[in-house]
Protein backbone atom coordinates (compact mmCIF):
# COMPACT_ATOMS: atom_id res chain seq x y z
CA UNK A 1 37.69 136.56 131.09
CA UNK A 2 37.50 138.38 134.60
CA UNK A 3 41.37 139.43 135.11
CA UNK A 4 40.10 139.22 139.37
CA UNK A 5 39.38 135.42 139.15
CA UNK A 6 42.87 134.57 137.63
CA UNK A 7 46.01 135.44 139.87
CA UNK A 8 47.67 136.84 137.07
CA UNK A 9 51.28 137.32 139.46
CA UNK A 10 51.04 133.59 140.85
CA UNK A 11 50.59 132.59 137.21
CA UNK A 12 53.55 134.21 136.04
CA UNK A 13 55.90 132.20 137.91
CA UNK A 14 54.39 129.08 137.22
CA UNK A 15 54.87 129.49 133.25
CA UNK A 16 58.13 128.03 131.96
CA UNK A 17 60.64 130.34 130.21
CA UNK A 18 62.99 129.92 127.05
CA UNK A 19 66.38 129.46 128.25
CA UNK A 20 67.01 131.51 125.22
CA UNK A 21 66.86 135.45 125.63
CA UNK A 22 65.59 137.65 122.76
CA UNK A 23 66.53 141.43 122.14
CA UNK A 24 62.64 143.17 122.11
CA UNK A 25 62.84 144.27 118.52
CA UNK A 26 63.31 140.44 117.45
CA UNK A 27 60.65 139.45 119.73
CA UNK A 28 58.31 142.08 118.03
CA UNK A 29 59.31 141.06 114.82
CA UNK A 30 58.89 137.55 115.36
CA UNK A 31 55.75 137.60 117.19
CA UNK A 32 52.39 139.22 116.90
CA UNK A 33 51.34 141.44 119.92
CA UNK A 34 49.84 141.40 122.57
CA UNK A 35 52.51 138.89 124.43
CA UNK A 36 54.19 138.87 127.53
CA UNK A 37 57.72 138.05 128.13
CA UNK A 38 60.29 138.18 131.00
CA UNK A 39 62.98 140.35 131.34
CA UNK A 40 66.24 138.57 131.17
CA UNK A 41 68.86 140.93 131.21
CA UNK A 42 68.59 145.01 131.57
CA UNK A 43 70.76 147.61 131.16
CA UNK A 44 67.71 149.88 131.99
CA UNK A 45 67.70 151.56 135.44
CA UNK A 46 63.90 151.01 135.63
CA UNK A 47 63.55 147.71 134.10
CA UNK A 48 64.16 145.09 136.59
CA UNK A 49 65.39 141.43 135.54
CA UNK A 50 62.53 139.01 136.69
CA UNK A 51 60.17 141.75 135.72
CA UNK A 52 57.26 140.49 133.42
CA UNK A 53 55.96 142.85 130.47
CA UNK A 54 53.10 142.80 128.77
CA UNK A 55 53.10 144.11 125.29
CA UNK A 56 50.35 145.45 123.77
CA UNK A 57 50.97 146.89 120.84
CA UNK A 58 53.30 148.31 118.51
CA UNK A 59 52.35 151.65 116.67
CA UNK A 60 53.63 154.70 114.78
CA UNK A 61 52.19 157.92 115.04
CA UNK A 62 53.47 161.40 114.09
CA UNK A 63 54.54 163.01 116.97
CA UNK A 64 54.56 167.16 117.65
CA UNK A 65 57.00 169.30 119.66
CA UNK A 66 55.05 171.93 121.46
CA UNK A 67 56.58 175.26 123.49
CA UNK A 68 54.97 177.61 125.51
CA UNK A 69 57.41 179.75 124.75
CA UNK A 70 60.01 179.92 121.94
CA UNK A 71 62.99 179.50 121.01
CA UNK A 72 62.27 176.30 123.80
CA UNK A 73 64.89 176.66 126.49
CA UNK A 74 63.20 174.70 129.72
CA UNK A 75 61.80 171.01 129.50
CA UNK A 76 58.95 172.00 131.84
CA UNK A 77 57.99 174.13 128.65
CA UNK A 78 58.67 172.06 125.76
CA UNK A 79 55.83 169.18 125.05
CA UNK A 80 55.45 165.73 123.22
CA UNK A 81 51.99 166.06 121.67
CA UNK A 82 50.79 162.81 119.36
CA UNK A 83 48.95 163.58 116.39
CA UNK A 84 46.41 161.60 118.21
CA UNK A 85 45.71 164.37 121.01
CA UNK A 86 42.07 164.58 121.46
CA UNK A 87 40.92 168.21 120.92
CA UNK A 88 41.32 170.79 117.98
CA UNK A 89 43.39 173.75 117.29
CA UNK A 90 42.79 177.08 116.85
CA UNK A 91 45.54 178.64 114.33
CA UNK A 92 47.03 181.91 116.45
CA UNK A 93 49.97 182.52 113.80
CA UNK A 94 49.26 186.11 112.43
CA UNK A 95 50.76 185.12 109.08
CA UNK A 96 50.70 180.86 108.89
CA UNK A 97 52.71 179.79 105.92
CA UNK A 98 50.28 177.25 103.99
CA UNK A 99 52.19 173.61 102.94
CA UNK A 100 52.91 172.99 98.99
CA UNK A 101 49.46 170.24 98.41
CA UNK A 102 49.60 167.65 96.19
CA UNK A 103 47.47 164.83 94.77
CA UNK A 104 48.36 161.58 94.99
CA UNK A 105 47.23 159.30 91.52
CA UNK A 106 48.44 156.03 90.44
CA UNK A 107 48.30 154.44 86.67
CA UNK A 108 49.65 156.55 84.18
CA UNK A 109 46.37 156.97 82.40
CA UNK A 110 45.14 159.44 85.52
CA UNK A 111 47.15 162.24 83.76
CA UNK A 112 44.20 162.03 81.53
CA UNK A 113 42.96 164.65 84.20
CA UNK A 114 45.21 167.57 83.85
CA UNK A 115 45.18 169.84 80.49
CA UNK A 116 48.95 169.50 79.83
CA UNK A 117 51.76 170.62 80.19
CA UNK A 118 51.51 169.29 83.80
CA UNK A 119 54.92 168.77 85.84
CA UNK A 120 54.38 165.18 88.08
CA UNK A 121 57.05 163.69 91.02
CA UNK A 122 57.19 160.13 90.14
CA UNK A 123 56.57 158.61 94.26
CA UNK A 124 58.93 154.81 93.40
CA UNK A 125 61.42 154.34 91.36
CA UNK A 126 59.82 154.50 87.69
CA UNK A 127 61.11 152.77 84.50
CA UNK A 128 60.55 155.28 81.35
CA UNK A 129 62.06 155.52 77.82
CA UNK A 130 64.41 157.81 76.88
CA UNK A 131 64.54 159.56 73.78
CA UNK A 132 68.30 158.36 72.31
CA UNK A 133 68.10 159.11 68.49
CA UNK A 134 66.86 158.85 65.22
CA UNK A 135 67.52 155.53 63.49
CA UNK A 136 66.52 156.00 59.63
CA UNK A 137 62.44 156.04 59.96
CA UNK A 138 62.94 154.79 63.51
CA UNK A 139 62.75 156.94 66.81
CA UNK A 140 65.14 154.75 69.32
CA UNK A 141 64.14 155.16 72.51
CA UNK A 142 66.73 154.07 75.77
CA UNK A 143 65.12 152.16 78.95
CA UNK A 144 65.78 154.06 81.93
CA UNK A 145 64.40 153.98 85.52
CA UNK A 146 64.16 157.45 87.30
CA UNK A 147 64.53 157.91 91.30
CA UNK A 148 61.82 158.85 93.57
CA UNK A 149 60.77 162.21 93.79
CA UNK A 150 62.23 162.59 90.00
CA UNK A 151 60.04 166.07 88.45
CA UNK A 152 59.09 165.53 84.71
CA UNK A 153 56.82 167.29 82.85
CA UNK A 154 53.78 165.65 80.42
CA UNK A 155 53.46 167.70 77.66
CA UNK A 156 51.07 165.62 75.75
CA UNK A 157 49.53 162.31 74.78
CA UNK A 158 50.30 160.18 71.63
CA UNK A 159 50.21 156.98 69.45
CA UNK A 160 53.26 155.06 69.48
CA UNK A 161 53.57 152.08 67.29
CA UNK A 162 56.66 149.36 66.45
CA UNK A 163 57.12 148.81 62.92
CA UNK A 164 53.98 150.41 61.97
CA UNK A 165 51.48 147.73 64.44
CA UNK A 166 49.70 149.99 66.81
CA UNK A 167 50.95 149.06 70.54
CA UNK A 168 49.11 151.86 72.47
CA UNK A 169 49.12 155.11 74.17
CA UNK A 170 51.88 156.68 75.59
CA UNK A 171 52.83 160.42 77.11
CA UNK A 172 55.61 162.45 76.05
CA UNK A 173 57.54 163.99 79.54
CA UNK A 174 60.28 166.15 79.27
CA UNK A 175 63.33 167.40 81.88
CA UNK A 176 64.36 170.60 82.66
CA UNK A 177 67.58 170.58 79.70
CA UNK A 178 64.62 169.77 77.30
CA UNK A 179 65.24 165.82 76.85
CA UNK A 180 62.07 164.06 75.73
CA UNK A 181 60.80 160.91 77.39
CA UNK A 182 58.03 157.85 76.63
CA UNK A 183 55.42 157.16 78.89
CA UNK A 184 53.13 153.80 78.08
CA UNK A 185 49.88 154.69 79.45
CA UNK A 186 49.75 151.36 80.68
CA UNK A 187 52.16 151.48 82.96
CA UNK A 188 51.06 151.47 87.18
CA UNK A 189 52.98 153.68 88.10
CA UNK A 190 52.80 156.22 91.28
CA UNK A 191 53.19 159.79 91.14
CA UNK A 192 51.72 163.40 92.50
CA UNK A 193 50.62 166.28 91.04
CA UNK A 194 51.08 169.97 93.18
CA UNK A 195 47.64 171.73 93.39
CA UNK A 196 47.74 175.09 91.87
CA UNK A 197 46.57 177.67 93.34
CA UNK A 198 43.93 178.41 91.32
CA UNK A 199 42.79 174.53 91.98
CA UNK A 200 42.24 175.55 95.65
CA UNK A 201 39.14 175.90 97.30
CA UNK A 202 39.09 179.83 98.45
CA UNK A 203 38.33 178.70 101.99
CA UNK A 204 41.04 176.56 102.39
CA UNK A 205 42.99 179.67 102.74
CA UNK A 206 41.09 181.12 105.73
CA UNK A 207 42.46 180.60 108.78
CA UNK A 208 39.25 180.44 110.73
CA UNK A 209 37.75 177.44 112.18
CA UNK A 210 39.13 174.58 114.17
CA UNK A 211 41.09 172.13 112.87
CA UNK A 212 42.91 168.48 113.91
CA UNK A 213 46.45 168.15 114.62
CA UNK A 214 46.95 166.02 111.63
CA UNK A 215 44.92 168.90 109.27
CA UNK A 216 47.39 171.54 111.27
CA UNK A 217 50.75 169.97 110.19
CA UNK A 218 49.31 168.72 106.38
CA UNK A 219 48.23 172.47 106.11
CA UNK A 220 50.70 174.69 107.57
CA UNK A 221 54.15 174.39 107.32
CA UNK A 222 56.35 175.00 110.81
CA UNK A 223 56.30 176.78 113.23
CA UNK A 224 52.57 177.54 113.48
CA UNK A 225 51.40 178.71 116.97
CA UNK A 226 47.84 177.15 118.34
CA UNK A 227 45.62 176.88 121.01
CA UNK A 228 44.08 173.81 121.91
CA UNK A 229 39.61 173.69 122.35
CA UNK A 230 37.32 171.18 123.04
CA UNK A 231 36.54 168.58 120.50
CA UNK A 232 32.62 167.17 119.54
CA UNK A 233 34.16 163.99 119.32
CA UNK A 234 32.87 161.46 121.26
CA UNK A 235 36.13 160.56 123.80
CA UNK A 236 37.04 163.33 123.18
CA UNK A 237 39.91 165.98 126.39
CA UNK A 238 37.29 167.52 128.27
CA UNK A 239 37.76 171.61 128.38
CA UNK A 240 38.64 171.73 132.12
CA UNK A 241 41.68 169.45 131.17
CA UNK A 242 43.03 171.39 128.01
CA UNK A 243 46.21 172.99 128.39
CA UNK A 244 45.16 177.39 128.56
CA UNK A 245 48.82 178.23 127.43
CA UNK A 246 49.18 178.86 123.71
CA UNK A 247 51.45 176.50 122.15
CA UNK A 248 54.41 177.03 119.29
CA UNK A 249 54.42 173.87 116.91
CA UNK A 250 58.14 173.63 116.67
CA UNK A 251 58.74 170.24 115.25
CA UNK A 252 57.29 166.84 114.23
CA UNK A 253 58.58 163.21 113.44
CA UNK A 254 57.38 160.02 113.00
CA UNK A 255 57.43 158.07 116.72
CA UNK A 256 57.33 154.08 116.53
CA UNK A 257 57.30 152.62 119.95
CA UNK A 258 55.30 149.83 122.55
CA UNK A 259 53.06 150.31 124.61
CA UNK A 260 52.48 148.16 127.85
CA UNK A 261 52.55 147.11 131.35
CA UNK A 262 55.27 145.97 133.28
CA UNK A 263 54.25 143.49 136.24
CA UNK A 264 55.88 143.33 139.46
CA UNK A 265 55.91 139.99 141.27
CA UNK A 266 57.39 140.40 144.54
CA UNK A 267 55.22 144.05 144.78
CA UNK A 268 51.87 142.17 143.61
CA UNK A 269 51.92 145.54 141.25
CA UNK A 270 51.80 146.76 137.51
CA UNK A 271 52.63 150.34 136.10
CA UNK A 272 51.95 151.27 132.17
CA UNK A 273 55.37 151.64 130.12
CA UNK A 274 56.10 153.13 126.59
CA UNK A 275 59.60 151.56 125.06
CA UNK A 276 61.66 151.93 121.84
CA UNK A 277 61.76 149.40 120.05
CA UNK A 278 65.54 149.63 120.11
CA UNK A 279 65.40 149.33 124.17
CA UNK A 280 68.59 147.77 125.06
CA UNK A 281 66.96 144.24 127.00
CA UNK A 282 66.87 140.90 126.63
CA UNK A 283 63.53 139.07 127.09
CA UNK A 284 62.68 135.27 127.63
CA UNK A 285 59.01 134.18 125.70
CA UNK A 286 57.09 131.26 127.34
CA UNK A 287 58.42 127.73 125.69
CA UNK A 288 54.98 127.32 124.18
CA UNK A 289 55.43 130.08 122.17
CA UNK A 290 59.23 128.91 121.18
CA UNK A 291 57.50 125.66 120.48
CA UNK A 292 55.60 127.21 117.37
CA UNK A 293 58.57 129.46 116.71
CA UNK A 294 60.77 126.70 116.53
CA UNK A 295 58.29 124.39 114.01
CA UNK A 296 55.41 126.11 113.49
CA UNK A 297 53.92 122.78 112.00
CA UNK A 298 54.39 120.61 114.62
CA UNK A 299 51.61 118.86 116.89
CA UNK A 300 51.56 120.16 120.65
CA UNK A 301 51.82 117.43 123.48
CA UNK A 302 49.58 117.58 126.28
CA UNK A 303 51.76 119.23 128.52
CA UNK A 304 52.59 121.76 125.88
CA UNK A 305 48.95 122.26 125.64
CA UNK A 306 47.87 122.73 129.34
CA UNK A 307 51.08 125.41 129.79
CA UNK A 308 49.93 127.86 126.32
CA UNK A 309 46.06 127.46 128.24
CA UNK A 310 48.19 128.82 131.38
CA UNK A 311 49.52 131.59 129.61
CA UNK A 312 46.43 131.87 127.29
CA UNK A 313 44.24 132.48 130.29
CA UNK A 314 47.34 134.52 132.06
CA UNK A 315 47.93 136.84 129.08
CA UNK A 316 43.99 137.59 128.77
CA UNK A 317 43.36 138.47 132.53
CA UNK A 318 46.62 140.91 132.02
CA UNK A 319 44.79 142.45 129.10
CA UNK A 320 41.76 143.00 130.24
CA UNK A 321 43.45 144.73 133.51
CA UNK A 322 45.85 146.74 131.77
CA UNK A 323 43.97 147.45 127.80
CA UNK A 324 41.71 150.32 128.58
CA UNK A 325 44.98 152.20 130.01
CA UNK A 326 47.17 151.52 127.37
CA UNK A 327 45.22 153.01 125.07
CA UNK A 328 44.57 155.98 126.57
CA UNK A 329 48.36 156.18 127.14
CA UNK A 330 49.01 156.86 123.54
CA UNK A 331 46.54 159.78 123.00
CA UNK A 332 48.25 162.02 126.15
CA UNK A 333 50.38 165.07 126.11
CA UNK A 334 52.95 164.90 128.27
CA UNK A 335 56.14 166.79 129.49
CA UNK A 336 59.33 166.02 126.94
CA UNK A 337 62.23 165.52 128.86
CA UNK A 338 66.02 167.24 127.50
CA UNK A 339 66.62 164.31 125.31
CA UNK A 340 63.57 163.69 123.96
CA UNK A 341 63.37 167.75 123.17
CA UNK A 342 66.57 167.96 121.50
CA UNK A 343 66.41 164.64 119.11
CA UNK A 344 62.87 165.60 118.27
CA UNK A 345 64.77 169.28 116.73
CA UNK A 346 67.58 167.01 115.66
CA UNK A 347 65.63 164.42 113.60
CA UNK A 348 63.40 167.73 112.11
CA UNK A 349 66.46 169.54 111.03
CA UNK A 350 67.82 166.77 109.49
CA UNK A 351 64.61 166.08 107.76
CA UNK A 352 64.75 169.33 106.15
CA UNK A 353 68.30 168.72 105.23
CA UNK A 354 67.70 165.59 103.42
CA UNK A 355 65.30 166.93 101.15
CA UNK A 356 67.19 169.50 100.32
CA UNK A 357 70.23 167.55 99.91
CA UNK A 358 67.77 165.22 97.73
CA UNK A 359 66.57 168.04 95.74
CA UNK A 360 69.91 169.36 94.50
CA UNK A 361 71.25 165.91 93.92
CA UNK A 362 67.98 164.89 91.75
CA UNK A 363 68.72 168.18 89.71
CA UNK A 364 72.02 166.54 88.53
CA UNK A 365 71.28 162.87 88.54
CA UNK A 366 67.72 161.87 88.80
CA UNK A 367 69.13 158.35 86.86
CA UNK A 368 68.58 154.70 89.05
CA UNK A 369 72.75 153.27 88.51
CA UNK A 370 70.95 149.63 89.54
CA UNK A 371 73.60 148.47 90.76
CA UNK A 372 74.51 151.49 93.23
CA UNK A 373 74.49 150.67 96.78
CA UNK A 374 71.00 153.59 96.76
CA UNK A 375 70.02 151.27 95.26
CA UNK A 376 70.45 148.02 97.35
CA UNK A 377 69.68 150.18 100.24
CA UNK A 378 67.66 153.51 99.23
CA UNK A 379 66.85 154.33 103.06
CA UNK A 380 70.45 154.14 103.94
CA UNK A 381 71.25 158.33 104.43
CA UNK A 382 67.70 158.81 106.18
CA UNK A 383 68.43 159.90 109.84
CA UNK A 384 67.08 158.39 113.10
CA UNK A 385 67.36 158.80 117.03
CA UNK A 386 66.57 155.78 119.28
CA UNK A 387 65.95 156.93 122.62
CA UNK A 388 64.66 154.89 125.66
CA UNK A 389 60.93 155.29 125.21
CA UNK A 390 60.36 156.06 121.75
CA UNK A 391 61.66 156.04 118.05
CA UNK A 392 62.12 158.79 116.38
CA UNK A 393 62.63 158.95 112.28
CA UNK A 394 61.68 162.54 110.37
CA UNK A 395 58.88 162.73 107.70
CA UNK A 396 60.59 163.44 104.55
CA UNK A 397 57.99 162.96 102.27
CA UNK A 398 55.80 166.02 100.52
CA UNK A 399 52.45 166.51 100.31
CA UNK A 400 50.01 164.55 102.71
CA UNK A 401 51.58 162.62 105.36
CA UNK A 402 48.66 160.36 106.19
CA UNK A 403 48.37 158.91 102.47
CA UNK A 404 47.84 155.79 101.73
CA UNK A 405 51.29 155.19 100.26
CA UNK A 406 53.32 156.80 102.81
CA UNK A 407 51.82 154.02 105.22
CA UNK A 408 52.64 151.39 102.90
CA UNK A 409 56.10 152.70 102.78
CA UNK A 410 56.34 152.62 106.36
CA UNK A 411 55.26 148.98 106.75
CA UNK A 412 57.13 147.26 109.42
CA UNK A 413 58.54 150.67 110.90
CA UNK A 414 60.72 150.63 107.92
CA UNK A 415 60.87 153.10 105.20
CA UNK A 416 62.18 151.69 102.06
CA UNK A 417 61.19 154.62 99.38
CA UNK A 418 61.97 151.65 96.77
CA UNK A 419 59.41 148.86 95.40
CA UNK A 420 61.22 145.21 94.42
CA UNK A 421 63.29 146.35 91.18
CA UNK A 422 62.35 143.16 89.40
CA UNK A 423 58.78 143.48 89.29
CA UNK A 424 58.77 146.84 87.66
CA UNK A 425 57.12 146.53 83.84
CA UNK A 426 59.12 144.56 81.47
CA UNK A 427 60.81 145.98 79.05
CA UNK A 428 63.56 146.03 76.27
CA UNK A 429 66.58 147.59 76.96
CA UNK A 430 66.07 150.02 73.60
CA UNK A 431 62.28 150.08 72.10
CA UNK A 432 62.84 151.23 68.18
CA UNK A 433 59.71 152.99 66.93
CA UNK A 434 57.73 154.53 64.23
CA UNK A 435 56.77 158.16 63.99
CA UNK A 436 54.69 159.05 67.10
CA UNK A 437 51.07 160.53 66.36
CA UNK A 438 48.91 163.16 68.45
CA UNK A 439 45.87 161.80 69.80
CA UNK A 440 43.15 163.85 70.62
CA UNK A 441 42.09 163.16 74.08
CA UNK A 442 39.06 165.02 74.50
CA UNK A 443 38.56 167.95 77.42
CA UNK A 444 40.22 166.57 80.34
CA UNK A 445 38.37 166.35 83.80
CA UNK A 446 40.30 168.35 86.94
C-alpha cells in the first residue's frame, strides 16, 4: 500500500470513534498493535485532544545510564543508552569487577551433570520433601514448597522406595543448619547452578576485545567505564556518528514503553513519540474495532465492513509512512533529562536493595506460607517509576538477564517470579518411606 495515494489526515476524520474513552494501558492490553486511536482527554502538555496516534509497538528492553563524567551532576552529561545501541564497547575500567555466572537447567535429572556436592537456586517456587523423622522402619518425609531464589545443596543421588516397591530416583539437598531434603528426579523443576571459577574459560577473564552492550552488563558488574567503536554488523552506527567521549555505565533497568507517531490534522503533520504505558490519557478506538471487542463472534454488517476497510487501508498507509522511523527510534542514544536520570539511579538502588533484603530474609525463612499475601502477590515489594515516556522496573534477577526464563517471567510487562501454585507436581502432604539406597550414577558430564 503506497501511504502517498491514501490521504491518511482526510481519512482520519472520516472514521467513526467509540463514544467510550480508554486509558492507553487498557487499550494495549486489549488490543494487538499496531492501532491507531484518538486522543480523548490529556493531561499531557504535548498531547493534544483530537490528536490521532499511531501505535506501533510495545517493547521492553534493558536500558543503560551513561555519564561522561561521574558522580553525574548535569543532564547534558548523563545518557539513556538501550541495550539495543548499535556499536560495541571497548572495556576502559582498569580493574572491571566480573558478574557471579550461572547456568540456567531445568528437570531435576540435569544435576546428573555436576559431581556433587553442588549448591543450586531453585528459579519458581519448588515443592520438595522434608526430612521430618523416623517412623519405626519408615523415613517420614514433610511436603514443603521453597521460595524462589531458595540455595540448597545436592549432596547425592539415591533410590527411594514406599513400602519396599521401587518408585524412582531422587536427590538428597541439604540447608545451611544441616536439614536433609528429597528431590524426585522426576520433578520439572527450574533452577541455576554458579560457574566456578575453575569452570571458566581463561579468556573470559581478559578484558580485551569488543564486546555488546548486553555481553557488557551480563559480564561486568557496575560501574564499568567504555568507549563505544564501530560495529561489523550490518545496520550497524557508522564511526563518524559514535559518541568520542568515554562513557561511565552507572545504571541499568528494564524500560517497557510505545513507540509511535502522533498525527496532526489541522497541521497536515506527524512527529515520532515514545510513551509509558502508564501515560495519563484517554483514547477513543474506531467502532469497528469496539465491534469485535464488544462480541468478538459476531457477523459485521456492511457498513461495519466498508468503515474497518477505511481504517484498514488508513492504518497501513500510516505504517508504511511512519515504520522505518519507529524502529530506528528505539535503537538511539539520546540525552536523559533530570527525571529520567534520577529514577533510572532510583529504580537501580532499589534493585540492589531488594536482593539484599531478599537474601537475608531467605536465610531465615526460605518456606512458601501458601496462604501469605507473597504469595497471592509475589511481585508486590518490587519497585517501579512510571515516568512520561518510559517505564522503568530494576532487574533483580542473577545470572544472565537475557535468558529464556527471565523473558517468560516478564510476559505482559509483568514480573510475577511465581508459576500457578496448583499445577506444581502432586503430592502427599507426608510421603512415608523405606530406607533410601546410593545409586551409582556413573562419571558425571560438566
Amino acid at each position: 500500500m503506497d501511504s502517498k495515494q491514501i490521504d491518511i489526515y482526510n481519512n482520519l476524520t472520516k472514521l467513526k470513534w467509540a463514544q467510550e474513552p480508554m486509558t492507553l494501558l487498557q487499550l494495549i492490553e486489549s488490543l494487538e498493535m499496531p492501532q491507531i486511536a484518538k486522543i480523548s482527554r490529556s493531561n499531557v502538555s504535548d498531547l493534544k485532544e483530537n490528536d490521532y496516534l499511531l501505535l506501533q509497538s510495545v517493547y521492553d528492553r534493558y536500558l543503560l545510564l551513561g555519564a561522561t563524567q561521574s558522580p553525574v551532576s548535569k543532564n547534558n552529561h548523563a545518557y539513556l543508552i538501550p541495550d539495543w545501541y548499535r556499536a560495541q564497547c571497548k572495556i576502559k575500567s582498569s580493574n572491571p569487577r566480573i558478574q557471579k555466572q550461572y547456568w540456567n537447567f531445568q528437570g531435576a535429572t540435569e544435576l546428573n551433570r555436576f559431581d556433587l556436592p553442588r549448591e543450586i537456586n531453585f528459579l519458581v517456587e519448588t515443592p520438595l520433601y522434608q526430612f521430618w523423622q523416623k517412623n519405626g522402619s519408615k523415613i517420614e518425609w514433610k511436603r514443603v514448597v521453597v521460595k524462589r531464589n531458595t540455595k540448597l545443596t545436592a549432596t547425592k543421588l539415591q533410590n527411594y522406595s514406599v513400602d519396599n516397591a521401587n518408585r524412582g530416583n531422587c536427590f538428597i539437598l541439604v540447608d545451611k543448619k544441616g536439614n536433609k531434603y528429597l528431590l524426585p528426579c522426576e520433578f520439572n523443576i527450574k533452577f541455576s547452578v554458579e560457574i566456578k571459577p575453575d569452570e571458566y574459560n581463561s579468556a573470559y577473564f581478559d578484558h580485551q576485545g569488543d564486546f555488546s552492550l548486553p555481553e557488557v552488563i551480563t559480564r561486568y558488574e557496575l560501574p564499568v567505564d567504555v568507549s563505544f567503536v564501530p560495529s561489523s554488523e550490518p545496520g550497524s552506527v557508522p564511526a563518524a556518528k559514535l559518541p568520542k567521549t568515554q562513557f561511565k555505565i552507572v545504571s541499568l533497568g528494564i524500560a517497557k514503553s510505545i513507540i509511535g507517531a502522533i498525527f496532526n490534522t489541522s497541521t497536515r503533520k506527524f512527529r515520532y513519540i515514545e510513551l509509558s504505558p502508564a501515560t495519563q490519557i484517554k483514547l477513543a478506538i474506531p467502532t469497528c474495532l469496539q465491534h469485535g471487542l464488544l462480541n468478538p463472534n459476531a457477523s459485521l454488517s456492511k457498513e461495519e465492513e466498508n468503515e474497518y476497510t477505511l481504517y484498514n487501508k488508513t492504518r497501513e498507509a500510516a505504517l508504511g509512512m511512519c515504520h522505518k522511523q519507529c524502529e530506528l527510534y528505539k535503537f538511539e542514544m539520546r540525552a536523559a533529562t533530570d527525571e529520567e536520570r534520577d529514577a533510572m539511579i532510583k529504580v537501580y538502588d532499589a534493585g540492589i536493595k531488594y536482593k539484599k533484603e531478599e537474601t537475608a530474609h531467605l536465610r531465615e525463612n526460605f518456606f512458601l506460607d501458601l496462604k501469605s499475601k507473597e504469595a497471592l502477590n509475589p511481585d508486590a515489594k518490587i519497585p517501579f517509576v512510571a515516568l512520561k515516556n518510559i517505564f522503568l522496573r530494576p532487574n533483580i534477577d542473577e545470572g544472565d538477564p537475557y535468558d529464556d526464563f527471565t523473558q517468560e517471567q516478564e510476559e505482559n510487562g509483568k514480573i510475577n517470579f511465581s508459576h500457578d501454585l496448583s499445577v506444581l507436581p502432586s503430592m502427599p502432604e507426608k510421603l512415608l518411606t523405606d530406607t533410601l539406597t546410593d545409586v551409582e550414577n556413573g562419571v558425571k558430564q560438566k
